[in-house]
Protein backbone atom coordinates (compact mmCIF):
# COMPACT_ATOMS: atom_id res chain seq x y z
CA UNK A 1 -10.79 5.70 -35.39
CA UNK A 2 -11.70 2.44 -34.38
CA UNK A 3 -8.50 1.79 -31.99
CA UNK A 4 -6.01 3.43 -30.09
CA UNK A 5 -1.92 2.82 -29.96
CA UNK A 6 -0.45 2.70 -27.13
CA UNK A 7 3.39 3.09 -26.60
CA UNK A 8 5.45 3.67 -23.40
CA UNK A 9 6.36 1.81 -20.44
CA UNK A 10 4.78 1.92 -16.64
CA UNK A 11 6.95 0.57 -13.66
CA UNK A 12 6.27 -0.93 -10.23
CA UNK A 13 2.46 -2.95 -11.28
CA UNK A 14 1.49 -5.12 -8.43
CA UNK A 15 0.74 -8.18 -10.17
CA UNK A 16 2.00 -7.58 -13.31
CA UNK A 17 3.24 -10.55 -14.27
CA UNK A 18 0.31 -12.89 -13.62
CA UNK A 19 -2.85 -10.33 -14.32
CA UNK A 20 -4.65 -11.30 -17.34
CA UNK A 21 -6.84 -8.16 -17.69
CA UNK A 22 -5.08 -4.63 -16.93
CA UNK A 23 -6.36 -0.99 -16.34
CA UNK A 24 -4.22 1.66 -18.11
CA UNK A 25 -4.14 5.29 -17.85
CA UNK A 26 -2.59 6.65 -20.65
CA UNK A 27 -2.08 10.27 -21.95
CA UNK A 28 -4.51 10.94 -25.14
CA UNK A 29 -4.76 14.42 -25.92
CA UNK A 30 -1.47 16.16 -25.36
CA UNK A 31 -2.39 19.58 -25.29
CA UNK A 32 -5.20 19.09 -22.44
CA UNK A 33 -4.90 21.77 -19.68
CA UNK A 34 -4.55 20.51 -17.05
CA UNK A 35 -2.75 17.64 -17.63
CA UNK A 36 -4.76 15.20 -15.93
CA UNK A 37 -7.50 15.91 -18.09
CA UNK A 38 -5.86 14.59 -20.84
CA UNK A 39 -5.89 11.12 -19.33
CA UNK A 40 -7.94 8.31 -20.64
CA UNK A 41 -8.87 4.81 -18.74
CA UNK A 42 -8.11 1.86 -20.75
CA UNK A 43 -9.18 -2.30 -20.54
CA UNK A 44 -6.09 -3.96 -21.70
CA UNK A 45 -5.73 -7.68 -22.15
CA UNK A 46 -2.85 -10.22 -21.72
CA UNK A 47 -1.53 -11.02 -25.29
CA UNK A 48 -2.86 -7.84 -26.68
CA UNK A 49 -0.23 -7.50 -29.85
CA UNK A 50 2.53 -5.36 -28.36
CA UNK A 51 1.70 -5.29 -24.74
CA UNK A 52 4.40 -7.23 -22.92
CA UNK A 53 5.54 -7.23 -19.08
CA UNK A 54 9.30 -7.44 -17.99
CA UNK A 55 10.80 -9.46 -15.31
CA UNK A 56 9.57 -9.75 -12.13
CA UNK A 57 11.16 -7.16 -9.80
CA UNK A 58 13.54 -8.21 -6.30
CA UNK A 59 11.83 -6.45 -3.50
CA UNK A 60 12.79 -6.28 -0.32
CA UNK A 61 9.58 -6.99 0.95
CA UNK A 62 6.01 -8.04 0.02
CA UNK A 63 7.46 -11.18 -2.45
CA UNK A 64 4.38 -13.04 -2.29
CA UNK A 65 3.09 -10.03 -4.39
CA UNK A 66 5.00 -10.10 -8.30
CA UNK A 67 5.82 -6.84 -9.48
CA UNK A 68 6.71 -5.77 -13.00
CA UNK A 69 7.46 -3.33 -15.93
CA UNK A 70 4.49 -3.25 -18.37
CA UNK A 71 5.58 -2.60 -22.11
CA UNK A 72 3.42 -0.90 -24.58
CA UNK A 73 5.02 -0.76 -28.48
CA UNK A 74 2.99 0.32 -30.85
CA UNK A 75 -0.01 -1.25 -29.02
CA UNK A 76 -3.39 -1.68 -30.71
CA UNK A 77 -6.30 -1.34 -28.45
CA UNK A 78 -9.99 -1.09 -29.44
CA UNK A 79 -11.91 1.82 -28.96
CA UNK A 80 -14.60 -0.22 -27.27
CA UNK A 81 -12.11 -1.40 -24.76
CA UNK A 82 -12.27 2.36 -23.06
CA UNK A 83 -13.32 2.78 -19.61
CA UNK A 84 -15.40 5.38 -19.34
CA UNK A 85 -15.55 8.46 -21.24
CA UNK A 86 -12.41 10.03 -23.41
CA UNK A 87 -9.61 12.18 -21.82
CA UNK A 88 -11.53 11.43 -18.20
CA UNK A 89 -9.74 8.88 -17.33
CA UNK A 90 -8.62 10.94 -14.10
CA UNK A 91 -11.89 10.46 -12.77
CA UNK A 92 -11.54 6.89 -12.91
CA UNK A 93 -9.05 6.91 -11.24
CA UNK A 94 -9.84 9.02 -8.67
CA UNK A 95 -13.22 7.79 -7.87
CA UNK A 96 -11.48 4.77 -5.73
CA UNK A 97 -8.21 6.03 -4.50
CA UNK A 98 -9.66 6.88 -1.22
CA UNK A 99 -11.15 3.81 -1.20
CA UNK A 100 -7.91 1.98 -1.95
CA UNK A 101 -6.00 3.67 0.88
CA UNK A 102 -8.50 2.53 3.18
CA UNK A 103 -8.69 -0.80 2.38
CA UNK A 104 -4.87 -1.20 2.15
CA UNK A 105 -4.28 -0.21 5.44
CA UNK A 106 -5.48 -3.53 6.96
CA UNK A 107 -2.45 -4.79 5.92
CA UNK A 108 -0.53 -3.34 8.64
CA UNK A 109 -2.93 -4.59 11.36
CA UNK A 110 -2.36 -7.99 9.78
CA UNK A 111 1.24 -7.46 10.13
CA UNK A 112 1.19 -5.61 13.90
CA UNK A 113 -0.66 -8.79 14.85
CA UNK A 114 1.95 -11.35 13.67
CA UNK A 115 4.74 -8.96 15.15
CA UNK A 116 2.63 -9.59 18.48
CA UNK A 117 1.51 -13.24 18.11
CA UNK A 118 5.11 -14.07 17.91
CA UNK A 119 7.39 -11.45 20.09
CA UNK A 120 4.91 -11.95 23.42
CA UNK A 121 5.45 -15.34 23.42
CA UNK A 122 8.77 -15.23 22.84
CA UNK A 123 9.09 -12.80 25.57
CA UNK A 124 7.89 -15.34 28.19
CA UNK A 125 9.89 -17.96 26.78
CA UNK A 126 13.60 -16.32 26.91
CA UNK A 127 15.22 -16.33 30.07
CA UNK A 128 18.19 -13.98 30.85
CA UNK A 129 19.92 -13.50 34.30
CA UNK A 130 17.71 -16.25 36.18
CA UNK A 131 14.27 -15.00 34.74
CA UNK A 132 12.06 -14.77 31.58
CA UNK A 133 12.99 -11.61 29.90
CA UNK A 134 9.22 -10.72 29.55
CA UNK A 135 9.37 -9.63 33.29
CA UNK A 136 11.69 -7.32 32.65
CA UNK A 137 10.19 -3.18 33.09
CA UNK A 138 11.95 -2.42 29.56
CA UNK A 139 10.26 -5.27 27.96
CA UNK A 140 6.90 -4.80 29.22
CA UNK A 141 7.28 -1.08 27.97
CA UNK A 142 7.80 -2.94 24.64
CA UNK A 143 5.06 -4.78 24.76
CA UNK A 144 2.63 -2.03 26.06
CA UNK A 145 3.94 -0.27 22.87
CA UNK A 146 3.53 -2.33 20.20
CA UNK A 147 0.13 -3.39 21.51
CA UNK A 148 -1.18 0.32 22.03
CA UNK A 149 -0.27 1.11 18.81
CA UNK A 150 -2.06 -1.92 17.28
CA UNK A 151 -5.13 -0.62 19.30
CA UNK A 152 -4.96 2.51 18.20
CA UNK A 153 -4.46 1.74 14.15
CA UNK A 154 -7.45 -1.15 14.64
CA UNK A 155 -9.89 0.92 16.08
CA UNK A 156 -8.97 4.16 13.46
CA UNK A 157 -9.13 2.03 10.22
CA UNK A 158 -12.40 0.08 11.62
CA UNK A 159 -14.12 3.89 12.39
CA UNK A 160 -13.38 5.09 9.07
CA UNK A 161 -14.36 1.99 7.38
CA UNK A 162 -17.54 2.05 9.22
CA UNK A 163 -18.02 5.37 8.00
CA UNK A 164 -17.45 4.53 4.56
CA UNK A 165 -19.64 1.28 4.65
CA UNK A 166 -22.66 4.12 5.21
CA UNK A 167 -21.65 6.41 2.66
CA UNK A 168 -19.62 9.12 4.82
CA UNK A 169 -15.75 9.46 3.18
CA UNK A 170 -13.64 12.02 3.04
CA UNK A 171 -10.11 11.92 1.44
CA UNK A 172 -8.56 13.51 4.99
CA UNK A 173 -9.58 10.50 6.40
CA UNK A 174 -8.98 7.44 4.00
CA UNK A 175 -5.62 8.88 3.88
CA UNK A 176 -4.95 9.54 7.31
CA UNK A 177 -5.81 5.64 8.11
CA UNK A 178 -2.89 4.69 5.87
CA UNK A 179 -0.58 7.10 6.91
CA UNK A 180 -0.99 5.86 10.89
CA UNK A 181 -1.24 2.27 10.33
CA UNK A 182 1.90 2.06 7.81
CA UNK A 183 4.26 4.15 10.03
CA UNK A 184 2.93 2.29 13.19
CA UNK A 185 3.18 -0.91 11.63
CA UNK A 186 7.17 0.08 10.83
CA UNK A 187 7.68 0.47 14.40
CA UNK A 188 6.34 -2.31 16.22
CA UNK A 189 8.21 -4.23 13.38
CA UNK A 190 10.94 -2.74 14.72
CA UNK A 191 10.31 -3.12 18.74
CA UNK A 192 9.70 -6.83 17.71
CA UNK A 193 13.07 -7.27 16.29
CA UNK A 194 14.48 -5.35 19.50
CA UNK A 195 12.59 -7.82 21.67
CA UNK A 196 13.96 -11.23 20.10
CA UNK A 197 17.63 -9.59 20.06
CA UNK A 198 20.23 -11.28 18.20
CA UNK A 199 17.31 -13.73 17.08
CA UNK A 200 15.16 -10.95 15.68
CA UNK A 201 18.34 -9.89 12.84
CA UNK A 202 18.54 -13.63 11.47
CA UNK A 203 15.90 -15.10 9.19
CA UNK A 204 15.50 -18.33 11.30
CA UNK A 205 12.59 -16.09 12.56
CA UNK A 206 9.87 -13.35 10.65
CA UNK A 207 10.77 -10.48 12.28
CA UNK A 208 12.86 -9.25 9.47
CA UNK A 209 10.23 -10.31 7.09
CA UNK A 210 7.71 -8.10 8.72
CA UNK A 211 9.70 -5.37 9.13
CA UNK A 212 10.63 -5.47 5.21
CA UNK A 213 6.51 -6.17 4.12
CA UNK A 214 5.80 -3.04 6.81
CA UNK A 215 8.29 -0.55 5.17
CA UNK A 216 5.96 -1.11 1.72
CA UNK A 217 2.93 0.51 2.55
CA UNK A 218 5.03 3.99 3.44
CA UNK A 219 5.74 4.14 -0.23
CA UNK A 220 3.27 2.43 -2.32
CA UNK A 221 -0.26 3.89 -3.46
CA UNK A 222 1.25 7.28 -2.26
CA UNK A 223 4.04 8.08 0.25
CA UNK A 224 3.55 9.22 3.83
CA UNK A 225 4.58 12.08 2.48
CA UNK A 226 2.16 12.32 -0.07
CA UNK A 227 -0.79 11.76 2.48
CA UNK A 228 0.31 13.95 4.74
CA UNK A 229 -0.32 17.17 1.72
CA UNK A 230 -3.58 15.40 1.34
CA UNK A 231 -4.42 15.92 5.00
CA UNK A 232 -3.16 19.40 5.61
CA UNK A 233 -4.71 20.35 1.87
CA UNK A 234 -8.14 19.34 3.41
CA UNK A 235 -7.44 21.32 6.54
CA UNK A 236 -6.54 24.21 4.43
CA UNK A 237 -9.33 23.79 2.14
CA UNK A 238 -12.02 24.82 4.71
CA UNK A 239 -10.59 28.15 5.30
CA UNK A 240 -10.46 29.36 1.74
């Protein structure tokens, strides 16, 4: 025909509430083996009759970024408003997840960095028992932590983005990026709250803030869980 209708709900949509043009996957041929081949990629537009979004979510973290429940009743959308071809919407969607896990794991580097920019000064401005608390062998193991594993997640995610700038991806990779940086990025949240003490569990200071945005990207756009099967699937692919 010359539309498609649309019903069902999809949680957790970063920027739900305030996107004004949407890309839906939703399930058109029911009987499709596999599954995902039944998928088809949709354009779907802000006041579209019977698209709504529900109220904003209260995350932990990351509240700078809205999240929402999208609403589809009986929703009415055009047959020229589908992305590419019918029941391949899969490959749609596929064709930038790598991508996406790549480029989402500069967000913990941005967040390492603010853990840093704020604990090492801190660290050299506390004084305990006669003496800033920066000198002190535990706290320079601290900060030789958190700044190694900065290092270490900056120069991975640059390589691999490198790579990908000329055209050389592989899922193993994009994945792996995301994995290290997120987890890494948890940790020196963590070590920066353990280096302001009593100040780093009140929200007079970011620490907590970090630690909360940090926790996000071990869950969203696929759990560490999730990347590590992609890894150890690529591993095992070569030897089939």
């Amino acid at each position: 025909g010359d539309y498609f209708v649309l019903n069902g709900n999809k949680f957790w949509i970063t920027n739900g509430p305030d996107a004004d043009v949407l890309i839906v996957y939703a399930k058109t041929d029911l009987n499709a083996v596999p599954a995902s081949r039944g998928i088809t990629a949709f354009i779907v537009e802000r006041g579209m009759p019977g698209f709504s979004t529900a109220q904003k979510l209260d995350k932990l973290g990351m509240r700078g970024s809205n999240t929402c429940e999208l609403i589809f009743e009986n929703c009415k959308i055009p047959a020229e408003n589908v992305l590419g071809a019918l029941s391949k919407g899969v490959y749609v969607l596929m064709s930038g997840l790598d991508l996406e896990r790549l480029v989402l794991s500069g967000g913990p580097l941005g967040l390492m960095q603010a853990v840093l920019d704020h604990a090492i000064p801190y660290l050299h401005v506390r004084e305990a028992f006669g003496q800033k608390i920066g000198h002190f062998q535990l706290m320079q193991g601290k900060m030789a932590d958190m700044y190694t594993r900065l290092m270490a997640c900056r120069q991975y995610v640059y390589n691999v983005a490198k790579a990908c700038d000329r055209g050389h991806f592989n899922a193993k990779d994009c994945a792996g990026v995301i994995l290290y940086s997120a987890e890494c990025a948890t940790q020196v949240a963590l070590d920066g709250i353990q280096c302001l003490g009593g100040n780093g569990y009140i929200n007079d200071y970011p620490m907590g803030r970090f630690l909360r945005d940090a926790k996000l990207y071990e869950i969203g756009a696929g759990t560490s869980e999730v990347r590590r099967l992609i890894i150890g699937r690529a591993f095992n692919a070569t030897f089939q």
